[in-house]
C-alpha atoms as a PDB file:
ATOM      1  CA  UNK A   1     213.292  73.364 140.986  1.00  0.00           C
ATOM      2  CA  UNK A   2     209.564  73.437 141.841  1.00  0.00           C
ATOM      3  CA  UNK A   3     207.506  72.213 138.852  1.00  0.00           C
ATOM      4  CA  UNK A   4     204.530  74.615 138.176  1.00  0.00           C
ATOM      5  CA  UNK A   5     202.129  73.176 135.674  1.00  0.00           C
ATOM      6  CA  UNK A   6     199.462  76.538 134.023  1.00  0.00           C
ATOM      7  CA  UNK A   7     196.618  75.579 132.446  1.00  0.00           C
ATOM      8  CA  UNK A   8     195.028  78.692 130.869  1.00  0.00           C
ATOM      9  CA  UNK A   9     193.138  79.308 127.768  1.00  0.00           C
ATOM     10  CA  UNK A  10     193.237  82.714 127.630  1.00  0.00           C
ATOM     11  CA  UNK A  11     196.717  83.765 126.162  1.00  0.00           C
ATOM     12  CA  UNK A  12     197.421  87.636 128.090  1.00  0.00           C
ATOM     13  CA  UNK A  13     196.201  85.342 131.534  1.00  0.00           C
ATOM     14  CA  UNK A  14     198.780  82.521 130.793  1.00  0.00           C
ATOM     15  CA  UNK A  15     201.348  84.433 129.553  1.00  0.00           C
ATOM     16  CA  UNK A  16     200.677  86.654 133.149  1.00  0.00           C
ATOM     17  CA  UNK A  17     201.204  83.592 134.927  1.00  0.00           C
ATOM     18  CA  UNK A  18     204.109  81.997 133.266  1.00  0.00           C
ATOM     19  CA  UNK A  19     205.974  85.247 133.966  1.00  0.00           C
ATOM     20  CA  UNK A  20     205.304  85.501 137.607  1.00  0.00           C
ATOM     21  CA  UNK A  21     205.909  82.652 138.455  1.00  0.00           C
ATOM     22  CA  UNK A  22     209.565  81.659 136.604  1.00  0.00           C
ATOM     23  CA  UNK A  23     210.410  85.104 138.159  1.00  0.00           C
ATOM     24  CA  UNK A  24     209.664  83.964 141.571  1.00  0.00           C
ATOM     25  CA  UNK A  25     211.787  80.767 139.949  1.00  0.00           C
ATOM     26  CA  UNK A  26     209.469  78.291 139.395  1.00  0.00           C
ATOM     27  CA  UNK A  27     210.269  76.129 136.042  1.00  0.00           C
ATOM     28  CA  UNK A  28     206.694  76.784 134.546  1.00  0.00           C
ATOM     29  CA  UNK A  29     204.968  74.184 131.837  1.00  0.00           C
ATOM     30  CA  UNK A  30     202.212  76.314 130.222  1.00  0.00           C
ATOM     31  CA  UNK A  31     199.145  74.738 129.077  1.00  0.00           C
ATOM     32  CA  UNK A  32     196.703  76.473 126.438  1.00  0.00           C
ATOM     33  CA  UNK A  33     194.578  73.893 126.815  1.00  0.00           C
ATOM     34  CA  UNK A  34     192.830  71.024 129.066  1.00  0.00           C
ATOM     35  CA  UNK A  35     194.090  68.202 126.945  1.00  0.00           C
ATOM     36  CA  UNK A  36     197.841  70.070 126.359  1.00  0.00           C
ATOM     37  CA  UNK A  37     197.473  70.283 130.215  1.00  0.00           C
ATOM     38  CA  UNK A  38     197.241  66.410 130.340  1.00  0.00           C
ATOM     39  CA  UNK A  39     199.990  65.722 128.355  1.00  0.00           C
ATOM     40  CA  UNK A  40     202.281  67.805 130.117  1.00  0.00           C
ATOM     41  CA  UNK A  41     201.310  66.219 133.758  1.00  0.00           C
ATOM     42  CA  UNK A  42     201.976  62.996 132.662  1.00  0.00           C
ATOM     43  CA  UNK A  43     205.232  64.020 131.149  1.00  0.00           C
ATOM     44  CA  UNK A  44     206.640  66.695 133.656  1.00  0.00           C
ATOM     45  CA  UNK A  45     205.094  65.485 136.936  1.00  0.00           C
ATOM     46  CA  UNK A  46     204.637  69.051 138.284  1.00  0.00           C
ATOM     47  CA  UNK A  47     204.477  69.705 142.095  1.00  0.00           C
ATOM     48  CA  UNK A  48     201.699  72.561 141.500  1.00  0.00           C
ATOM     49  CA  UNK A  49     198.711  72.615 138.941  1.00  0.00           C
ATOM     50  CA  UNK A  50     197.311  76.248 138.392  1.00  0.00           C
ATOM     51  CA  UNK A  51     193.853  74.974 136.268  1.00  0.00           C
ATOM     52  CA  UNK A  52     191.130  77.426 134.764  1.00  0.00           C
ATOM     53  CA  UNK A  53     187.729  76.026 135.038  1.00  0.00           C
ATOM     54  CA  UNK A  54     186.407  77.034 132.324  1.00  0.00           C
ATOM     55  CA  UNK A  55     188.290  76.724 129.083  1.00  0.00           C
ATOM     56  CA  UNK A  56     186.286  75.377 125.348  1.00  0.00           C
ATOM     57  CA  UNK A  57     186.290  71.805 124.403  1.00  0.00           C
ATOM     58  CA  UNK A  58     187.456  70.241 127.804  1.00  0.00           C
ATOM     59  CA  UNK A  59     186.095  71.901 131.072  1.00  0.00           C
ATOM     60  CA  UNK A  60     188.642  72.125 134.401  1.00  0.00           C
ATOM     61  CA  UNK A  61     186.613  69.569 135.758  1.00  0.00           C
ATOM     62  CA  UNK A  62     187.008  67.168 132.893  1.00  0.00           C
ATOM     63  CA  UNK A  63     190.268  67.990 133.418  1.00  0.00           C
ATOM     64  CA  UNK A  64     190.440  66.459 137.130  1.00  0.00           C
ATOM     65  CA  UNK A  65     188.342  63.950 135.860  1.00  0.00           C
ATOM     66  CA  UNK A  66     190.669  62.553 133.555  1.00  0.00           C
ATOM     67  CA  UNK A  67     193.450  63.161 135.520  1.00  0.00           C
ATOM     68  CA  UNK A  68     192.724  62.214 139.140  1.00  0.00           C
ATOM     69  CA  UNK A  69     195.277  64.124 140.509  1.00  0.00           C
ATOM     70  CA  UNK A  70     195.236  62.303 144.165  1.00  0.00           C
ATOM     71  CA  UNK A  71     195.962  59.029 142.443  1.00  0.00           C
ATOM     72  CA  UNK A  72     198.820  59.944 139.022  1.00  0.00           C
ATOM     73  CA  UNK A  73     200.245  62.639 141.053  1.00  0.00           C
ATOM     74  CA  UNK A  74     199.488  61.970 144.641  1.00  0.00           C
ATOM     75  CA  UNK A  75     202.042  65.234 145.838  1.00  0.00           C
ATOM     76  CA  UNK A  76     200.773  67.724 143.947  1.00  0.00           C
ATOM     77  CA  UNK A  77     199.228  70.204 144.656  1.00  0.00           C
ATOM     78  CA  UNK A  78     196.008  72.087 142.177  1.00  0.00           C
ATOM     79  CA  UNK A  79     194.756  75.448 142.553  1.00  0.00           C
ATOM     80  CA  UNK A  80     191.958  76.157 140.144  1.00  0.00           C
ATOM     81  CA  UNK A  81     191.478  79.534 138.982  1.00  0.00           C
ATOM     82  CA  UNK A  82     187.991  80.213 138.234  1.00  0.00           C
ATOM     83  CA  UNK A  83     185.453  83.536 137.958  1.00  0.00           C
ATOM     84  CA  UNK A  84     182.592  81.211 138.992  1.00  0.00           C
ATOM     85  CA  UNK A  85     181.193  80.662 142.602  1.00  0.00           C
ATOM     86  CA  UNK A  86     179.026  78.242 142.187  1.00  0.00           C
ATOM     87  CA  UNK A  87     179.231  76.255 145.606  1.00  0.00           C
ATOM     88  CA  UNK A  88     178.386  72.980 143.010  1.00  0.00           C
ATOM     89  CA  UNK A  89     181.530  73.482 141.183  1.00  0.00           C
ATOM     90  CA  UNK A  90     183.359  74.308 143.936  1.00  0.00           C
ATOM     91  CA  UNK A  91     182.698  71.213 146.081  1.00  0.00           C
ATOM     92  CA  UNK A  92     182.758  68.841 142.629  1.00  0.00           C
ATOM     93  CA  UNK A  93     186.478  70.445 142.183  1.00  0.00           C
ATOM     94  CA  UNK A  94     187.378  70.216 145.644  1.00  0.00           C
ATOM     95  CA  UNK A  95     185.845  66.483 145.463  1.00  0.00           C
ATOM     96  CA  UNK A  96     188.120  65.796 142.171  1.00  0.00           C
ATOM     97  CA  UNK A  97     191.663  66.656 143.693  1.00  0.00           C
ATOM     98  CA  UNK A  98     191.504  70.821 144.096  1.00  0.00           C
ATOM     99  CA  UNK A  99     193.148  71.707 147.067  1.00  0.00           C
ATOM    100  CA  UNK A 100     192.389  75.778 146.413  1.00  0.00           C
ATOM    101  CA  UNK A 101     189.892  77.338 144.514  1.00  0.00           C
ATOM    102  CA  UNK A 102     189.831  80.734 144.149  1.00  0.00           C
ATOM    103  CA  UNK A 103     188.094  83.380 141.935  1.00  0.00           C
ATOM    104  CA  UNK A 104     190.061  85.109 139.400  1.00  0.00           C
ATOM    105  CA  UNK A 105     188.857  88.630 140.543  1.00  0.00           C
ATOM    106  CA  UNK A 106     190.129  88.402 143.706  1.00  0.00           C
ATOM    107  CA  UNK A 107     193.803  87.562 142.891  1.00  0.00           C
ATOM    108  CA  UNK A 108     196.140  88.859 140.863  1.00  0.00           C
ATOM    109  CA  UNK A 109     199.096  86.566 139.648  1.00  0.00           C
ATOM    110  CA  UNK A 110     201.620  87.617 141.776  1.00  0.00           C
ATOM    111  CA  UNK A 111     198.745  86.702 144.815  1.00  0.00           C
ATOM    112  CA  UNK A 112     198.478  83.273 143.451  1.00  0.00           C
ATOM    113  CA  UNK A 113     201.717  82.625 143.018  1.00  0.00           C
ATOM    114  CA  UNK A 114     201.965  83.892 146.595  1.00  0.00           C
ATOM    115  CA  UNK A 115     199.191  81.163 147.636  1.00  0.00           C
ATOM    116  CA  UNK A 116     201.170  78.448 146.196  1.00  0.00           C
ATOM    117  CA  UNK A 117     204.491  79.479 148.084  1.00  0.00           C
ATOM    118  CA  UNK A 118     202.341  79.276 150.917  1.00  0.00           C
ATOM    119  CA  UNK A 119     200.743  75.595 149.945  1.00  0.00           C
ATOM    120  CA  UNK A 120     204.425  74.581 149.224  1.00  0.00           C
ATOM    121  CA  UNK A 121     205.962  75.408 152.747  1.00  0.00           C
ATOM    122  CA  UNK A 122     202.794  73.933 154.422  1.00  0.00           C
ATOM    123  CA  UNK A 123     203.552  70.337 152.838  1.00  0.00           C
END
């Protein structure tokens, strides 16, 4: 079973997320925060992070920072969730490990879980 690793602050958003996608049968590890997040990549090695940028204490980027996703988890794959375009953040997130970034009002859950499906087959 695919690992699917949510890292959401805001609760309705997470507990969107963690619903679509263990009904589309993922085995889903929510995260309510950046450092939670940490803890459970380390211990679940997930196949797919779904990271909000901007959370309080620890940023998404700090996040990918502290993680370096390309190097502790190599085949995994991280979408980050954001409502900010900011072509900086975008290219630092992209630069850190992101492989999608894509703005919250655009997609719902069920079209991100839809985008990693899509990432998944493609790999």
């Amino acid at each position: 079973m695919i690992k699917v690793l949510l890292v959401e602050d805001d609760a309705s958003i997470l507990n969107a997320y963690s619903f679509i996608f263990a009904k589309k049968g993922y085995q889903v590890y929510p995260a309510s925060t950046a450092r939670e997040g940490l803890a459970l990549a380390a211990e679940q090695r997930p196949e797919v992070i779904v990271l909000d940028m901007l959370m309080p204490q620890m940023s998404g980027l700090d996040f990918l920072r502290q993680l370096q996703p390309k190097t502790t988890l190599p085949n995994s794959k991280v979408v980050v969730m954001s409502n900010t375009e900011s072509p900086k953040i975008i290219e630092e997130a992209t630069g850190l490990g992101a492989d999608r970034y894509l703005l919250k009002v655009d997609h719902t859950p069920g079209a991100v879980a839809d985008v990693v499906a899509d990432m998944l087959a493609q790999s």
